[in-house]
Protein backbone atom coordinates (compact mmCIF):
# COMPACT_ATOMS: atom_id res chain seq x y z
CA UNK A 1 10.94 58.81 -78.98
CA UNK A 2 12.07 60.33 -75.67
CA UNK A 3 7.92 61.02 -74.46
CA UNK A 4 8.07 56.98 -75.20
CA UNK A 5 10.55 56.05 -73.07
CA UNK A 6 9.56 58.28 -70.30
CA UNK A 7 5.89 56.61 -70.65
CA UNK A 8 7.41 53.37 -70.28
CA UNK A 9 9.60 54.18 -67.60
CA UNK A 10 6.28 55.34 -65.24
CA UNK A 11 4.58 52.03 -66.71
CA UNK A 12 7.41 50.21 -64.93
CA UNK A 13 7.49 51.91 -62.09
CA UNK A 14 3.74 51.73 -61.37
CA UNK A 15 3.85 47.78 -61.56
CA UNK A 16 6.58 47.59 -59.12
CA UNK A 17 4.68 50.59 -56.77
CA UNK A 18 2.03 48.12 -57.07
CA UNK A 19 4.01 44.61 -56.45
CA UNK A 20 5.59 46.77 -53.11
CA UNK A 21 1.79 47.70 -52.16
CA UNK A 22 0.43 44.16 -52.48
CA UNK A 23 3.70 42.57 -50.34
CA UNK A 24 2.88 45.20 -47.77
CA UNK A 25 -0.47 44.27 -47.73
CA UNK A 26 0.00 40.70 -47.28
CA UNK A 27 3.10 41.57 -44.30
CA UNK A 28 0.25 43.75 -42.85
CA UNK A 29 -2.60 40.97 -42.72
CA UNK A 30 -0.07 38.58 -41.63
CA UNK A 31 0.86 40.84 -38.38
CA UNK A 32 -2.85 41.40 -38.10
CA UNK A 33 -3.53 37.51 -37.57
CA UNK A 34 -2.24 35.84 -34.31
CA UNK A 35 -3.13 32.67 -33.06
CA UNK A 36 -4.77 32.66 -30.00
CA UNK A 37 -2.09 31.21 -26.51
CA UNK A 38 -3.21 27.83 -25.91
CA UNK A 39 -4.65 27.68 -22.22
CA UNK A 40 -5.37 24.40 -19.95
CA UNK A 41 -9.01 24.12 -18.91
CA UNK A 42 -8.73 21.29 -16.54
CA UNK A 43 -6.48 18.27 -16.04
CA UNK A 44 -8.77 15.06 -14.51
CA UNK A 45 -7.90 11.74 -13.36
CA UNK A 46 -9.79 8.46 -13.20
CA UNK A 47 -6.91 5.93 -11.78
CA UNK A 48 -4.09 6.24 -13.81
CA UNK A 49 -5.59 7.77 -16.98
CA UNK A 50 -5.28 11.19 -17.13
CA UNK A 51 -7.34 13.86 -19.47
CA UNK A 52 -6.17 16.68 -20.52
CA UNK A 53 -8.46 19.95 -21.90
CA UNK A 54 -7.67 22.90 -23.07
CA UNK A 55 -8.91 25.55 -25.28
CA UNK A 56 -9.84 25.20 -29.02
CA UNK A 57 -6.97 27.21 -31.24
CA UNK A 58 -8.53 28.05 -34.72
CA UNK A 59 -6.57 29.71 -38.05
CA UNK A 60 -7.95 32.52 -39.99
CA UNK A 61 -10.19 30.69 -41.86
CA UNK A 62 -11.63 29.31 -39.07
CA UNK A 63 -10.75 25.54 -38.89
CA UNK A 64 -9.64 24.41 -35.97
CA UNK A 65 -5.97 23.20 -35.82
CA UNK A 66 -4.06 19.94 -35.07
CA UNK A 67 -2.18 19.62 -31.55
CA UNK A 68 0.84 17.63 -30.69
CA UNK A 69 1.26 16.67 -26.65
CA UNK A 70 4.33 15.79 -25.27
CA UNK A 71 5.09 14.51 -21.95
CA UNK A 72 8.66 14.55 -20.83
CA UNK A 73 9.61 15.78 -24.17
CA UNK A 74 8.37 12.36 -25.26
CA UNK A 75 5.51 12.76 -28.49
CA UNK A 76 2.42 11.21 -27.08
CA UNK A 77 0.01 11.75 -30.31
CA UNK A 78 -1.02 13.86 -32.68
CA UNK A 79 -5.13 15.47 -31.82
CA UNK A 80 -7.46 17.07 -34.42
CA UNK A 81 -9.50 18.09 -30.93
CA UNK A 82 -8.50 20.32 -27.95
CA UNK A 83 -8.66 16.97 -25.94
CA UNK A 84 -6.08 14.46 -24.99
CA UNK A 85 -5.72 11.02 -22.51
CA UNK A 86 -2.61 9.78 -21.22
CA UNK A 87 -1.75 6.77 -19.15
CA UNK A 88 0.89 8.26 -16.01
CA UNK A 89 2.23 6.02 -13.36
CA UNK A 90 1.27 7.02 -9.59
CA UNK A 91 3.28 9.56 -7.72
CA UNK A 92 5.11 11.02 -10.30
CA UNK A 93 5.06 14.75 -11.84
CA UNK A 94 5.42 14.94 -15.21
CA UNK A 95 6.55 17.87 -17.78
CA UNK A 96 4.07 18.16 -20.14
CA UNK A 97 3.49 20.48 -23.39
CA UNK A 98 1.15 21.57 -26.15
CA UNK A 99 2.23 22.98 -29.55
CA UNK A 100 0.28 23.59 -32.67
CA UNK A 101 1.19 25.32 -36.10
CA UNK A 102 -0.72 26.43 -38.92
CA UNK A 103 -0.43 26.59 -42.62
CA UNK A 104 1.50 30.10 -42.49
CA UNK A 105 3.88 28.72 -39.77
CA UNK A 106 2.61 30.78 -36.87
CA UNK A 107 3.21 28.66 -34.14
CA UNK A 108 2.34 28.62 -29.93
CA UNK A 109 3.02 26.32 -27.51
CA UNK A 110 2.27 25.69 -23.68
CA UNK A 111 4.54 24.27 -21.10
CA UNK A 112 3.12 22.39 -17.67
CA UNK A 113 3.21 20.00 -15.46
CA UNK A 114 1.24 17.19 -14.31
CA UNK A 115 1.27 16.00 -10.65
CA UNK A 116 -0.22 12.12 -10.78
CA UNK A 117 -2.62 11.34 -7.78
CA UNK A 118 -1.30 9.21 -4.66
CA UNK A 119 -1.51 5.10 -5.46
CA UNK A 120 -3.82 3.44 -2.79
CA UNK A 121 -2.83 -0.31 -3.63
CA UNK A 122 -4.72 -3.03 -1.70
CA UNK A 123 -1.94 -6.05 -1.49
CA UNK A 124 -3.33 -9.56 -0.85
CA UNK A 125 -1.31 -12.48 -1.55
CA UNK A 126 -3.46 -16.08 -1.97
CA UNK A 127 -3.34 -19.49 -0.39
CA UNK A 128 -1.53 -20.40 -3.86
CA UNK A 129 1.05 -18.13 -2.86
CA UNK A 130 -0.27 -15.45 -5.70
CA UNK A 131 1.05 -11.51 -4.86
CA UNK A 132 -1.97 -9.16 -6.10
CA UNK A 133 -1.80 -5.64 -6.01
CA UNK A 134 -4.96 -3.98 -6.52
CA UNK A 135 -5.62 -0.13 -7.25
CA UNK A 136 -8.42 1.14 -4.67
CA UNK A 137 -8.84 3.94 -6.77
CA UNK A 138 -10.65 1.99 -9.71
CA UNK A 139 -10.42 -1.49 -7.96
CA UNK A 140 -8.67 -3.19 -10.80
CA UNK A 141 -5.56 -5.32 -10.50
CA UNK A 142 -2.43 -3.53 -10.88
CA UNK A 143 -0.08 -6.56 -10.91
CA UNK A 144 -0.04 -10.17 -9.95
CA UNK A 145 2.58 -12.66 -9.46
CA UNK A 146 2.19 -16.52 -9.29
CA UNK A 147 5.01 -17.00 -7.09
CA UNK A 148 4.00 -14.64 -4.21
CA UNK A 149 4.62 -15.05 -0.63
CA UNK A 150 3.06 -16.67 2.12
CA UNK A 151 2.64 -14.65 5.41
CA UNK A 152 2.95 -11.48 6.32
CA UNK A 153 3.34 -8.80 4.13
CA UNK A 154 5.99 -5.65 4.47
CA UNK A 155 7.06 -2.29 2.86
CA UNK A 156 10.34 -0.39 2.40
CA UNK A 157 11.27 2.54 0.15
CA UNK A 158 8.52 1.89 -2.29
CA UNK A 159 9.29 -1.82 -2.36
CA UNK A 160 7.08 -5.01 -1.07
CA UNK A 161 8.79 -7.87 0.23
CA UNK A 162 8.04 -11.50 -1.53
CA UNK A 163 9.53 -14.31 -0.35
CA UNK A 164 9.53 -17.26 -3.03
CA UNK A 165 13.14 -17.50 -5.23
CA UNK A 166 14.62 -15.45 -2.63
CA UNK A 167 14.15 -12.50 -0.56
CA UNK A 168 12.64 -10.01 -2.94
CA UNK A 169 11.59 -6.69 -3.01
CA UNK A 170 9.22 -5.72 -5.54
CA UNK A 171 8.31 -2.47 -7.08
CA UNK A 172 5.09 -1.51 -5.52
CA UNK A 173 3.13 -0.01 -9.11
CA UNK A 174 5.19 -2.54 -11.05
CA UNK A 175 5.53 -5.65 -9.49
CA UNK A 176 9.50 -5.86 -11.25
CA UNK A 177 11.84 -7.11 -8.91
CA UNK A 178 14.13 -4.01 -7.38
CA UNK A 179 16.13 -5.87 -4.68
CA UNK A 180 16.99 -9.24 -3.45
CA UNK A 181 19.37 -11.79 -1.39
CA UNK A 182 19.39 -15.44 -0.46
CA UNK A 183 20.75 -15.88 2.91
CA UNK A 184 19.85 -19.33 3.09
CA UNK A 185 22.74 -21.65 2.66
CA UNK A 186 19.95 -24.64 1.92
CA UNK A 187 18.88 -25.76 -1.88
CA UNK A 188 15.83 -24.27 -1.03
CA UNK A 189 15.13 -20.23 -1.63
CA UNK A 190 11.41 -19.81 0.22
CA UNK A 191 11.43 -17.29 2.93
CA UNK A 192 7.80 -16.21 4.77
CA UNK A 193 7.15 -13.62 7.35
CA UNK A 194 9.60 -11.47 6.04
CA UNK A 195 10.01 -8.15 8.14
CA UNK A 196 12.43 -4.84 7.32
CA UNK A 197 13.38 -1.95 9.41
CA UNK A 198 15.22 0.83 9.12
CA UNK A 199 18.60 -1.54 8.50
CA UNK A 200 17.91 -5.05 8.26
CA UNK A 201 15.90 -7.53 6.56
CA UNK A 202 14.32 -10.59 8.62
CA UNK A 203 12.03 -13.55 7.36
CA UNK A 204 12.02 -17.61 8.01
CA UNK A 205 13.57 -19.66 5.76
CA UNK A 206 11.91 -23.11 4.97
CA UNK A 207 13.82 -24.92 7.69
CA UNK A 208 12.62 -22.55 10.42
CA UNK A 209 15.96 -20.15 10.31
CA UNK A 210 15.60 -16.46 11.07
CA UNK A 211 17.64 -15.06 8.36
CA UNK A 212 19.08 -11.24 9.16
CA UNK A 213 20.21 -9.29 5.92
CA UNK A 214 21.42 -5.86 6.01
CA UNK A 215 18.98 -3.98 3.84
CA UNK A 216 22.19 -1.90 1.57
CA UNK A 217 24.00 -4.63 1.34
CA UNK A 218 22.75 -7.67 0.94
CA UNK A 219 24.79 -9.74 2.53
CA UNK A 220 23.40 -11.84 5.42
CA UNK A 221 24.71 -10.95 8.68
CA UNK A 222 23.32 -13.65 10.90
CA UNK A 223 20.86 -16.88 11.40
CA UNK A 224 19.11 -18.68 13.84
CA UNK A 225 17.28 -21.97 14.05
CA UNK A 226 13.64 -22.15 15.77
CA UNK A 227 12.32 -25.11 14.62
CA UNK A 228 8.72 -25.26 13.93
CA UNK A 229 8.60 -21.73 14.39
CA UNK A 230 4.98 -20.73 14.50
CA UNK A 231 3.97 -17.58 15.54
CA UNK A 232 4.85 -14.09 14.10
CA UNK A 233 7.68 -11.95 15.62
CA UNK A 234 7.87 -8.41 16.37
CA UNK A 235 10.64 -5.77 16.35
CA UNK A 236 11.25 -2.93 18.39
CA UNK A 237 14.27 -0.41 18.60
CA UNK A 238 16.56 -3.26 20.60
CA UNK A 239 15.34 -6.45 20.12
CA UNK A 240 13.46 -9.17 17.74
CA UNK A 241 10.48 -11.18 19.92
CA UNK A 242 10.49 -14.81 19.16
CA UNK A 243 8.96 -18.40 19.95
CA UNK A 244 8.73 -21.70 18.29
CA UNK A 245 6.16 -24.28 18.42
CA UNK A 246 8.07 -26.35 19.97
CA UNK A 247 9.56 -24.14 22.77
CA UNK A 248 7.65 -22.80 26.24
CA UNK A 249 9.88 -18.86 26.01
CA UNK A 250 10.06 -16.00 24.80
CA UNK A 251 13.35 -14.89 23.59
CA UNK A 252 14.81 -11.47 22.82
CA UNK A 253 17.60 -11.18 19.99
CA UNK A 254 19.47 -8.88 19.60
CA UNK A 255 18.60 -7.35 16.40
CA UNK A 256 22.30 -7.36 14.59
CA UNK A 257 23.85 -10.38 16.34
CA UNK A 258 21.04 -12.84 16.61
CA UNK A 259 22.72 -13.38 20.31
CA UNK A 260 19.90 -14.24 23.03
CA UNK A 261 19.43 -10.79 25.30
CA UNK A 262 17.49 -12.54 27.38
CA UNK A 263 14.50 -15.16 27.87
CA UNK A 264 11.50 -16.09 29.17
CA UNK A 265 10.33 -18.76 30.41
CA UNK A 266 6.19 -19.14 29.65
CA UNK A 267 5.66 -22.52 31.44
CA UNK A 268 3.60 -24.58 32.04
CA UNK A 269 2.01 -22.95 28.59
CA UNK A 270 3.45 -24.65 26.34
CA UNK A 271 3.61 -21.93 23.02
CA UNK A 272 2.97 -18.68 22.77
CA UNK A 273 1.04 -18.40 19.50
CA UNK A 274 0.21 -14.39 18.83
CA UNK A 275 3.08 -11.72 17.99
CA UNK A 276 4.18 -9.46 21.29
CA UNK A 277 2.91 -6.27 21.11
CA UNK A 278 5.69 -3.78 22.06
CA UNK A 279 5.84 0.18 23.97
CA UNK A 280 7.80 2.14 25.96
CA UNK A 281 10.45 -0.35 26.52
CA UNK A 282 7.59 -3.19 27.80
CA UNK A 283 6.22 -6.37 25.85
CA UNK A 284 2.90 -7.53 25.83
CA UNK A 285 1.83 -11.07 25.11
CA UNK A 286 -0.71 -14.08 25.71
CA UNK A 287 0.16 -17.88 26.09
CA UNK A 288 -2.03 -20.56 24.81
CA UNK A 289 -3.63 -21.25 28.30
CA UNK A 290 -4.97 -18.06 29.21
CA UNK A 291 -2.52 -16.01 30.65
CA UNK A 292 -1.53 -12.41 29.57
CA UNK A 293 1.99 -10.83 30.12
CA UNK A 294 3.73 -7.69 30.75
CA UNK A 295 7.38 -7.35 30.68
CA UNK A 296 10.46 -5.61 30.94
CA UNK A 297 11.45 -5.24 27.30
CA UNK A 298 15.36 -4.22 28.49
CA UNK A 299 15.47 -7.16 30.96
CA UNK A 300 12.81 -10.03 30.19
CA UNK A 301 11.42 -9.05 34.33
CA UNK A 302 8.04 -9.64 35.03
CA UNK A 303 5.64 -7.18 35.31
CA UNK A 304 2.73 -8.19 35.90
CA UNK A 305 0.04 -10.76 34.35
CA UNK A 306 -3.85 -11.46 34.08
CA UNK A 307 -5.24 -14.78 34.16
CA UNK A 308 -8.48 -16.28 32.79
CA UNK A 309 -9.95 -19.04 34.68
CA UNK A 310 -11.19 -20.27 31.89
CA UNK A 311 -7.73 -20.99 30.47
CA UNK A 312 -8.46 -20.35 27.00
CA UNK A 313 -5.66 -19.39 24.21
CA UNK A 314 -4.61 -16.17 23.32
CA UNK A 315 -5.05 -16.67 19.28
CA UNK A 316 -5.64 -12.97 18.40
CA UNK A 317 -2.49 -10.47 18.56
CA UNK A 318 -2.76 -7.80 20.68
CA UNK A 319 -3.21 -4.26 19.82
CA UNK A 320 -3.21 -0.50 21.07
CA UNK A 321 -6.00 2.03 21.30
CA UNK A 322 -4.88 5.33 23.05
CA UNK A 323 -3.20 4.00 26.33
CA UNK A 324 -5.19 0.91 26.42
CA UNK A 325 -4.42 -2.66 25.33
CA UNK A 326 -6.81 -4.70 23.18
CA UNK A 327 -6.34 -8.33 23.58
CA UNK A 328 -8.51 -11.03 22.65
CA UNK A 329 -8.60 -15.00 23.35
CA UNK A 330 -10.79 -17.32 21.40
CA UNK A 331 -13.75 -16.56 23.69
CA UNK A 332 -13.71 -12.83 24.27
CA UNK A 333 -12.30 -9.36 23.91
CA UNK A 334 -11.05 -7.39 26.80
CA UNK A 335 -9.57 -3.86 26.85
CA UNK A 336 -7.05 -2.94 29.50
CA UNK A 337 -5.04 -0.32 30.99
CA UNK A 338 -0.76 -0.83 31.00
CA UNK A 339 -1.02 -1.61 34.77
CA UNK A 340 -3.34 -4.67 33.66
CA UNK A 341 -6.39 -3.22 35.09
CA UNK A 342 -9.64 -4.94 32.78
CA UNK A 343 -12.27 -1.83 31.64
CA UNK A 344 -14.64 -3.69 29.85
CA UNK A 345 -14.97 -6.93 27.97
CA UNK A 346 -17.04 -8.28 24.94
CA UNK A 347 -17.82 -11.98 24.76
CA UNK A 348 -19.07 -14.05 22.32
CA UNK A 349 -21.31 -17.44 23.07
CA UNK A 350 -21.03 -19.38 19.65
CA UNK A 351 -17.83 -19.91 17.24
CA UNK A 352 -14.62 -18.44 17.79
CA UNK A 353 -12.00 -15.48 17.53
CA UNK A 354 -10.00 -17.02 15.23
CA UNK A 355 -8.48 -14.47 13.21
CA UNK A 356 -6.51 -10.80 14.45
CA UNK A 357 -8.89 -7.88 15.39
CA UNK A 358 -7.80 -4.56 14.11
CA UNK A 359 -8.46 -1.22 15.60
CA UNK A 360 -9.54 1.57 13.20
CA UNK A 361 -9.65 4.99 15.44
CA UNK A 362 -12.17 4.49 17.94
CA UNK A 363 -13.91 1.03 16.79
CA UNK A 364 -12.57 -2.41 16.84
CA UNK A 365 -13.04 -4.75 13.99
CA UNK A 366 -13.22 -8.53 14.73
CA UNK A 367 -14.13 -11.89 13.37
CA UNK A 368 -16.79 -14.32 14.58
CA UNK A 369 -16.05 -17.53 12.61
CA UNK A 370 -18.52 -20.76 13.08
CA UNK A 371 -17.66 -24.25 11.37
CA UNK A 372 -18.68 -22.57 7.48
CA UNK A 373 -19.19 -18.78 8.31
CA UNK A 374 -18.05 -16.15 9.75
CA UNK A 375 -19.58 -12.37 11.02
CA UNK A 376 -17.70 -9.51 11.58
CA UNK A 377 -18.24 -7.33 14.11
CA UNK A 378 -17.26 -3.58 14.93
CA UNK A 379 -17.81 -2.71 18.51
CA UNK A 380 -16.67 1.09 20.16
CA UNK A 381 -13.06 0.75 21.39
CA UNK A 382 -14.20 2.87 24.36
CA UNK A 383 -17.01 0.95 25.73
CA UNK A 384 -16.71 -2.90 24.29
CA UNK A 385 -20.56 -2.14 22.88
CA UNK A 386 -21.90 -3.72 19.25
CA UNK A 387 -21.84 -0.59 16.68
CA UNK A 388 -22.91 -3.18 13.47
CA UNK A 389 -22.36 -6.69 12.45
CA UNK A 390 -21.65 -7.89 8.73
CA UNK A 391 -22.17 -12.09 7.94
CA UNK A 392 -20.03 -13.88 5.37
CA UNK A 393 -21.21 -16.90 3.56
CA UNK A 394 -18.02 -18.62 4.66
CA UNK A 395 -15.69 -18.88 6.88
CA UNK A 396 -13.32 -15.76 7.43
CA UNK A 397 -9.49 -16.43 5.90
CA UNK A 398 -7.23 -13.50 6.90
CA UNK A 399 -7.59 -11.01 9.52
CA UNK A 400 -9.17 -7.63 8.05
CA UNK A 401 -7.77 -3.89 8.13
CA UNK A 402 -9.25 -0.87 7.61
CA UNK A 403 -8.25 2.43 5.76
CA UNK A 404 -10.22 5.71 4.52
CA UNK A 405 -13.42 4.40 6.13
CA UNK A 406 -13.21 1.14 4.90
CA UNK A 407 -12.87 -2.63 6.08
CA UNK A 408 -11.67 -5.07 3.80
CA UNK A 409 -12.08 -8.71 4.90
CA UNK A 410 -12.18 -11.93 3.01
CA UNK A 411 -13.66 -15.25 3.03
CA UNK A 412 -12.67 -18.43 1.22
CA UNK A 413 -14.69 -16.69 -2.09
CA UNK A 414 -15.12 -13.15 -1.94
CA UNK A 415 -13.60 -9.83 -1.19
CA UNK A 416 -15.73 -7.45 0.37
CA UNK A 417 -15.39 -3.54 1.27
CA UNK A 418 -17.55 -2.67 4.14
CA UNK A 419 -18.34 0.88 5.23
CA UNK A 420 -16.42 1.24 8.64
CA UNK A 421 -19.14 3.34 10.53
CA UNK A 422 -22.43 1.62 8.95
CA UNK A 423 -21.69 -2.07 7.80
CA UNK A 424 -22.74 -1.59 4.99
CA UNK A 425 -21.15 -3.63 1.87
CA UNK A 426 -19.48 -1.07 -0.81
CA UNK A 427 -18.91 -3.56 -3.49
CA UNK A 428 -17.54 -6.94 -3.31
CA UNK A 429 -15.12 -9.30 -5.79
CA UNK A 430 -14.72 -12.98 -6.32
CA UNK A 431 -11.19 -13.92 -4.85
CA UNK A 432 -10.51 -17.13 -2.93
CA UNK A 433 -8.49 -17.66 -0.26
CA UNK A 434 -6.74 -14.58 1.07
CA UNK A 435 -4.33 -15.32 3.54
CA UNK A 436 -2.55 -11.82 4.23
CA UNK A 437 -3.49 -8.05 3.17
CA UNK A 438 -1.69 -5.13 3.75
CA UNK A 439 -2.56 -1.29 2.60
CA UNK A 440 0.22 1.02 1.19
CA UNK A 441 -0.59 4.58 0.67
CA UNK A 442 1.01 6.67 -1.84
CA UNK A 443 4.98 7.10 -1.32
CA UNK A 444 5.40 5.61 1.87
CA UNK A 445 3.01 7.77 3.35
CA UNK A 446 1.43 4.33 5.13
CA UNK A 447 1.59 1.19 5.53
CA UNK A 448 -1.47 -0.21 6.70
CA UNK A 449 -0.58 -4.22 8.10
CA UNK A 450 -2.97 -6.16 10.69
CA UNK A 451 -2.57 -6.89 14.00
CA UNK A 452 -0.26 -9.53 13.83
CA UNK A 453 2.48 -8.13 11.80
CA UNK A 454 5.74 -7.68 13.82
CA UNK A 455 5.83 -3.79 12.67
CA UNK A 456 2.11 -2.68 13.61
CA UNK A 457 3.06 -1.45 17.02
């Protein structure tokens, strides 16, 4: 009986000798197996849409596991491959992170961020009064808005400024309105040629009022009746430059009172129909009979001026290259030094300079338009000499700019994107009637406007 009990009691022993073996043996292979650290390969953008890689994590059988990617602890999806894409708005970083698990519930993650490329928008707003904003980096539409602006068109702190329903400011990627006011004590609520600087907000009401808002608050600070105002204004550290179509001067406000600093009187030219082109406390202008300006920008004095016998209009805004003045008429293009002292001078013998040139480092871009066509022309800022010419099928509708090598100009049917140092077309789209484009570049790190915006000094 007792050799019985002692054979049993080994029996029982060696089963649970042999249970403790087989747990250590399954702790041991456990510690043995470890999933591999998940690892980025590459992170690659086309526009907006990001794709993330990274490496392949596989269990011990071999099958490859499932991935969850977050992004700003927000679940994106669940992937059966080591491959992901994302939609990420412009200019943003973003935290993102990979986890996986498998069946055992070993488990690795991976923490990183995401830095979204620069936005290079291309806004154009329509004869319709449409507001597009198109990506240049895929050249599709961003947003659109039926109820755009017409005019001019300015940034501010990642906003553009529309002008229909009240002074807006629009989220630049978005299109959603961020900021607005209506000054205006009319029915009415359409403002054009809306301008901001560092404090204030300026545009044109629909009854010819310049309208002065203070850009953090809101509130309207002062107004000012040019009727039939016509031509763009312009805005310097002092003063706002402004005529009317119905006036013969010039007249300096004072940029938070509205109260006249001083005037000029332009006679016998009747308007003054190009924004002044302001520097170093002088303003440069044309009249509409062929006379070109300098002035005391402090005072109103004279300077000096330059006359054309021909008497023809000053149409095109003037603009700067180095320490030289580009200025055009209808006829011809002239650079000149600040004492007024012509260097050279392009002319043209058929159609006219009808819309702003724009000068692009050391070339200057301009438009040749006939009755139904028009041909641009870049010529070298330094010598007034023909580097290429590019012909439209129609007449020319808004003056063209240039960024990162690139024109863009538009006639009443296309868009077109013209290499800046060949001519050559990059790619062209079917858009009617452009009327104003402007370039903004990442976070405020440009604004690209034309000639004849009030800011593009």
């Amino acid at each position: 009986m007792k050799h019985k009990i002692l054979m049993k009691g080994r029996f029982l022993v060696s089963i649970i000798l042999l249970l403790v073996c087989l747990s250590c043996s399954d702790s041991d292979d456990s510690e043995i197996f470890q999933l591999n650290n998940i690892e980025l390969n590459e992170i690659s953008f086309v526009g907006k849409v990001a794709t993330i890689d990274w490496n392949d994590i596989y269990d011990e059988d071999g099958n490859e596991l499932k991935y969850k990617l977050f992004i700003d602890n927000v679940l994106i999806g669940e992937f059966f491959s080591s491959e992901a894409t994302v939609t990420l708005q412009y200019n943003q970083t973003f935290k993102g992170k990979i986890t996986t698990t498998d069946f055992n519930g070993r488990f690795v993650e991976l923490d990183f961020d995401i830095i979204a490329p620069k936005s290079k928008i291309l806004f154009f707003s329509s004869g319709f009064g449409e507001l597009t904003a198109l990506d240049l980096r895929t050249n599709t539409t961003l947003w659109n808005i039926e109820k755009g602006i017409k005019g001019i068109l300015t940034f501010k702190n990642n906003l553009i400024f529309s002008g229909n329903e009240g002074i807006l400011g629009l989220d630049i990627l978005t299109g959603e309105t961020l900021w607005s006011s209506t000054p205006s004590e009319r029915e009415t609520q359409y403002y054009r040629e809306v301008i901001v600087d560092d404090d204030n907000v300026y545009a044109i009401d629909s009854y010819s009022k310049i309208q002065c808002v203070n850009f953090e608050t809101k509130q309207k600070l002062w107004e000012r009746s040019f009727l039939n105002f016509y031509a763009p204004y312009s805005l310097d550290a002092q003063h706002l430059y402004v005529c009317s179509d119905n006036d013969d001067h010039l007249y300096a406000l004072d940029k938070y009172t509205g109260q006249v600093n001083w005037q000029f009187d332009a006679r016998p030219a009747y308007t003054i129909l190009t924004n002044p082109l302001t520097r170093d406390n002088k303003v440069y202008f044309g009249d509409n009979v062929g006379r070109f300006y300098c002035l005391n920008a402090l005072t109103g004095e004279h300077i000096w001026k330059i006359f054309e016998d021909d008497r023809i209009a000053y149409f095109s805004a003037p603009a700067f290259y180095k320490s030289d003045i580009i200025l055009s008429t209808s006829k011809s293009i002239y650079a000149i030094d600040i004492d007024g002292n012509k260097k050279w001078k392009y002319s043209i013998l058929e159609g006219t300079l009808r819309e702003s040139l724009f000068v692009y480092r050391d070339k200057i871009i301009l438009d040749e338009s006939e009755w139904s066509s028009s041909k641009i022309v870049c010529i070298n800022a330094d010598t007034g000499e023909v580097n290429w010419e590019f012909s439209t099928e129609s007449r020319i509708s808004a003056s063209p700019i240039a960024f990162e090598d690139t024109v863009f100009v538009s006639d009443k049917d296309n868009l077109f994107a013209i290499d800046a140092n060949s001519g050559m077309q990059k790619w062209k789209m079917g858009l009617k009637f452009i009327r104003a484009m402007a370039i903004y570049n990442g976070e405020g790190e440009a604004a690209i406007y034309p000639s004849e915006h009030g800011l593009n000094n």
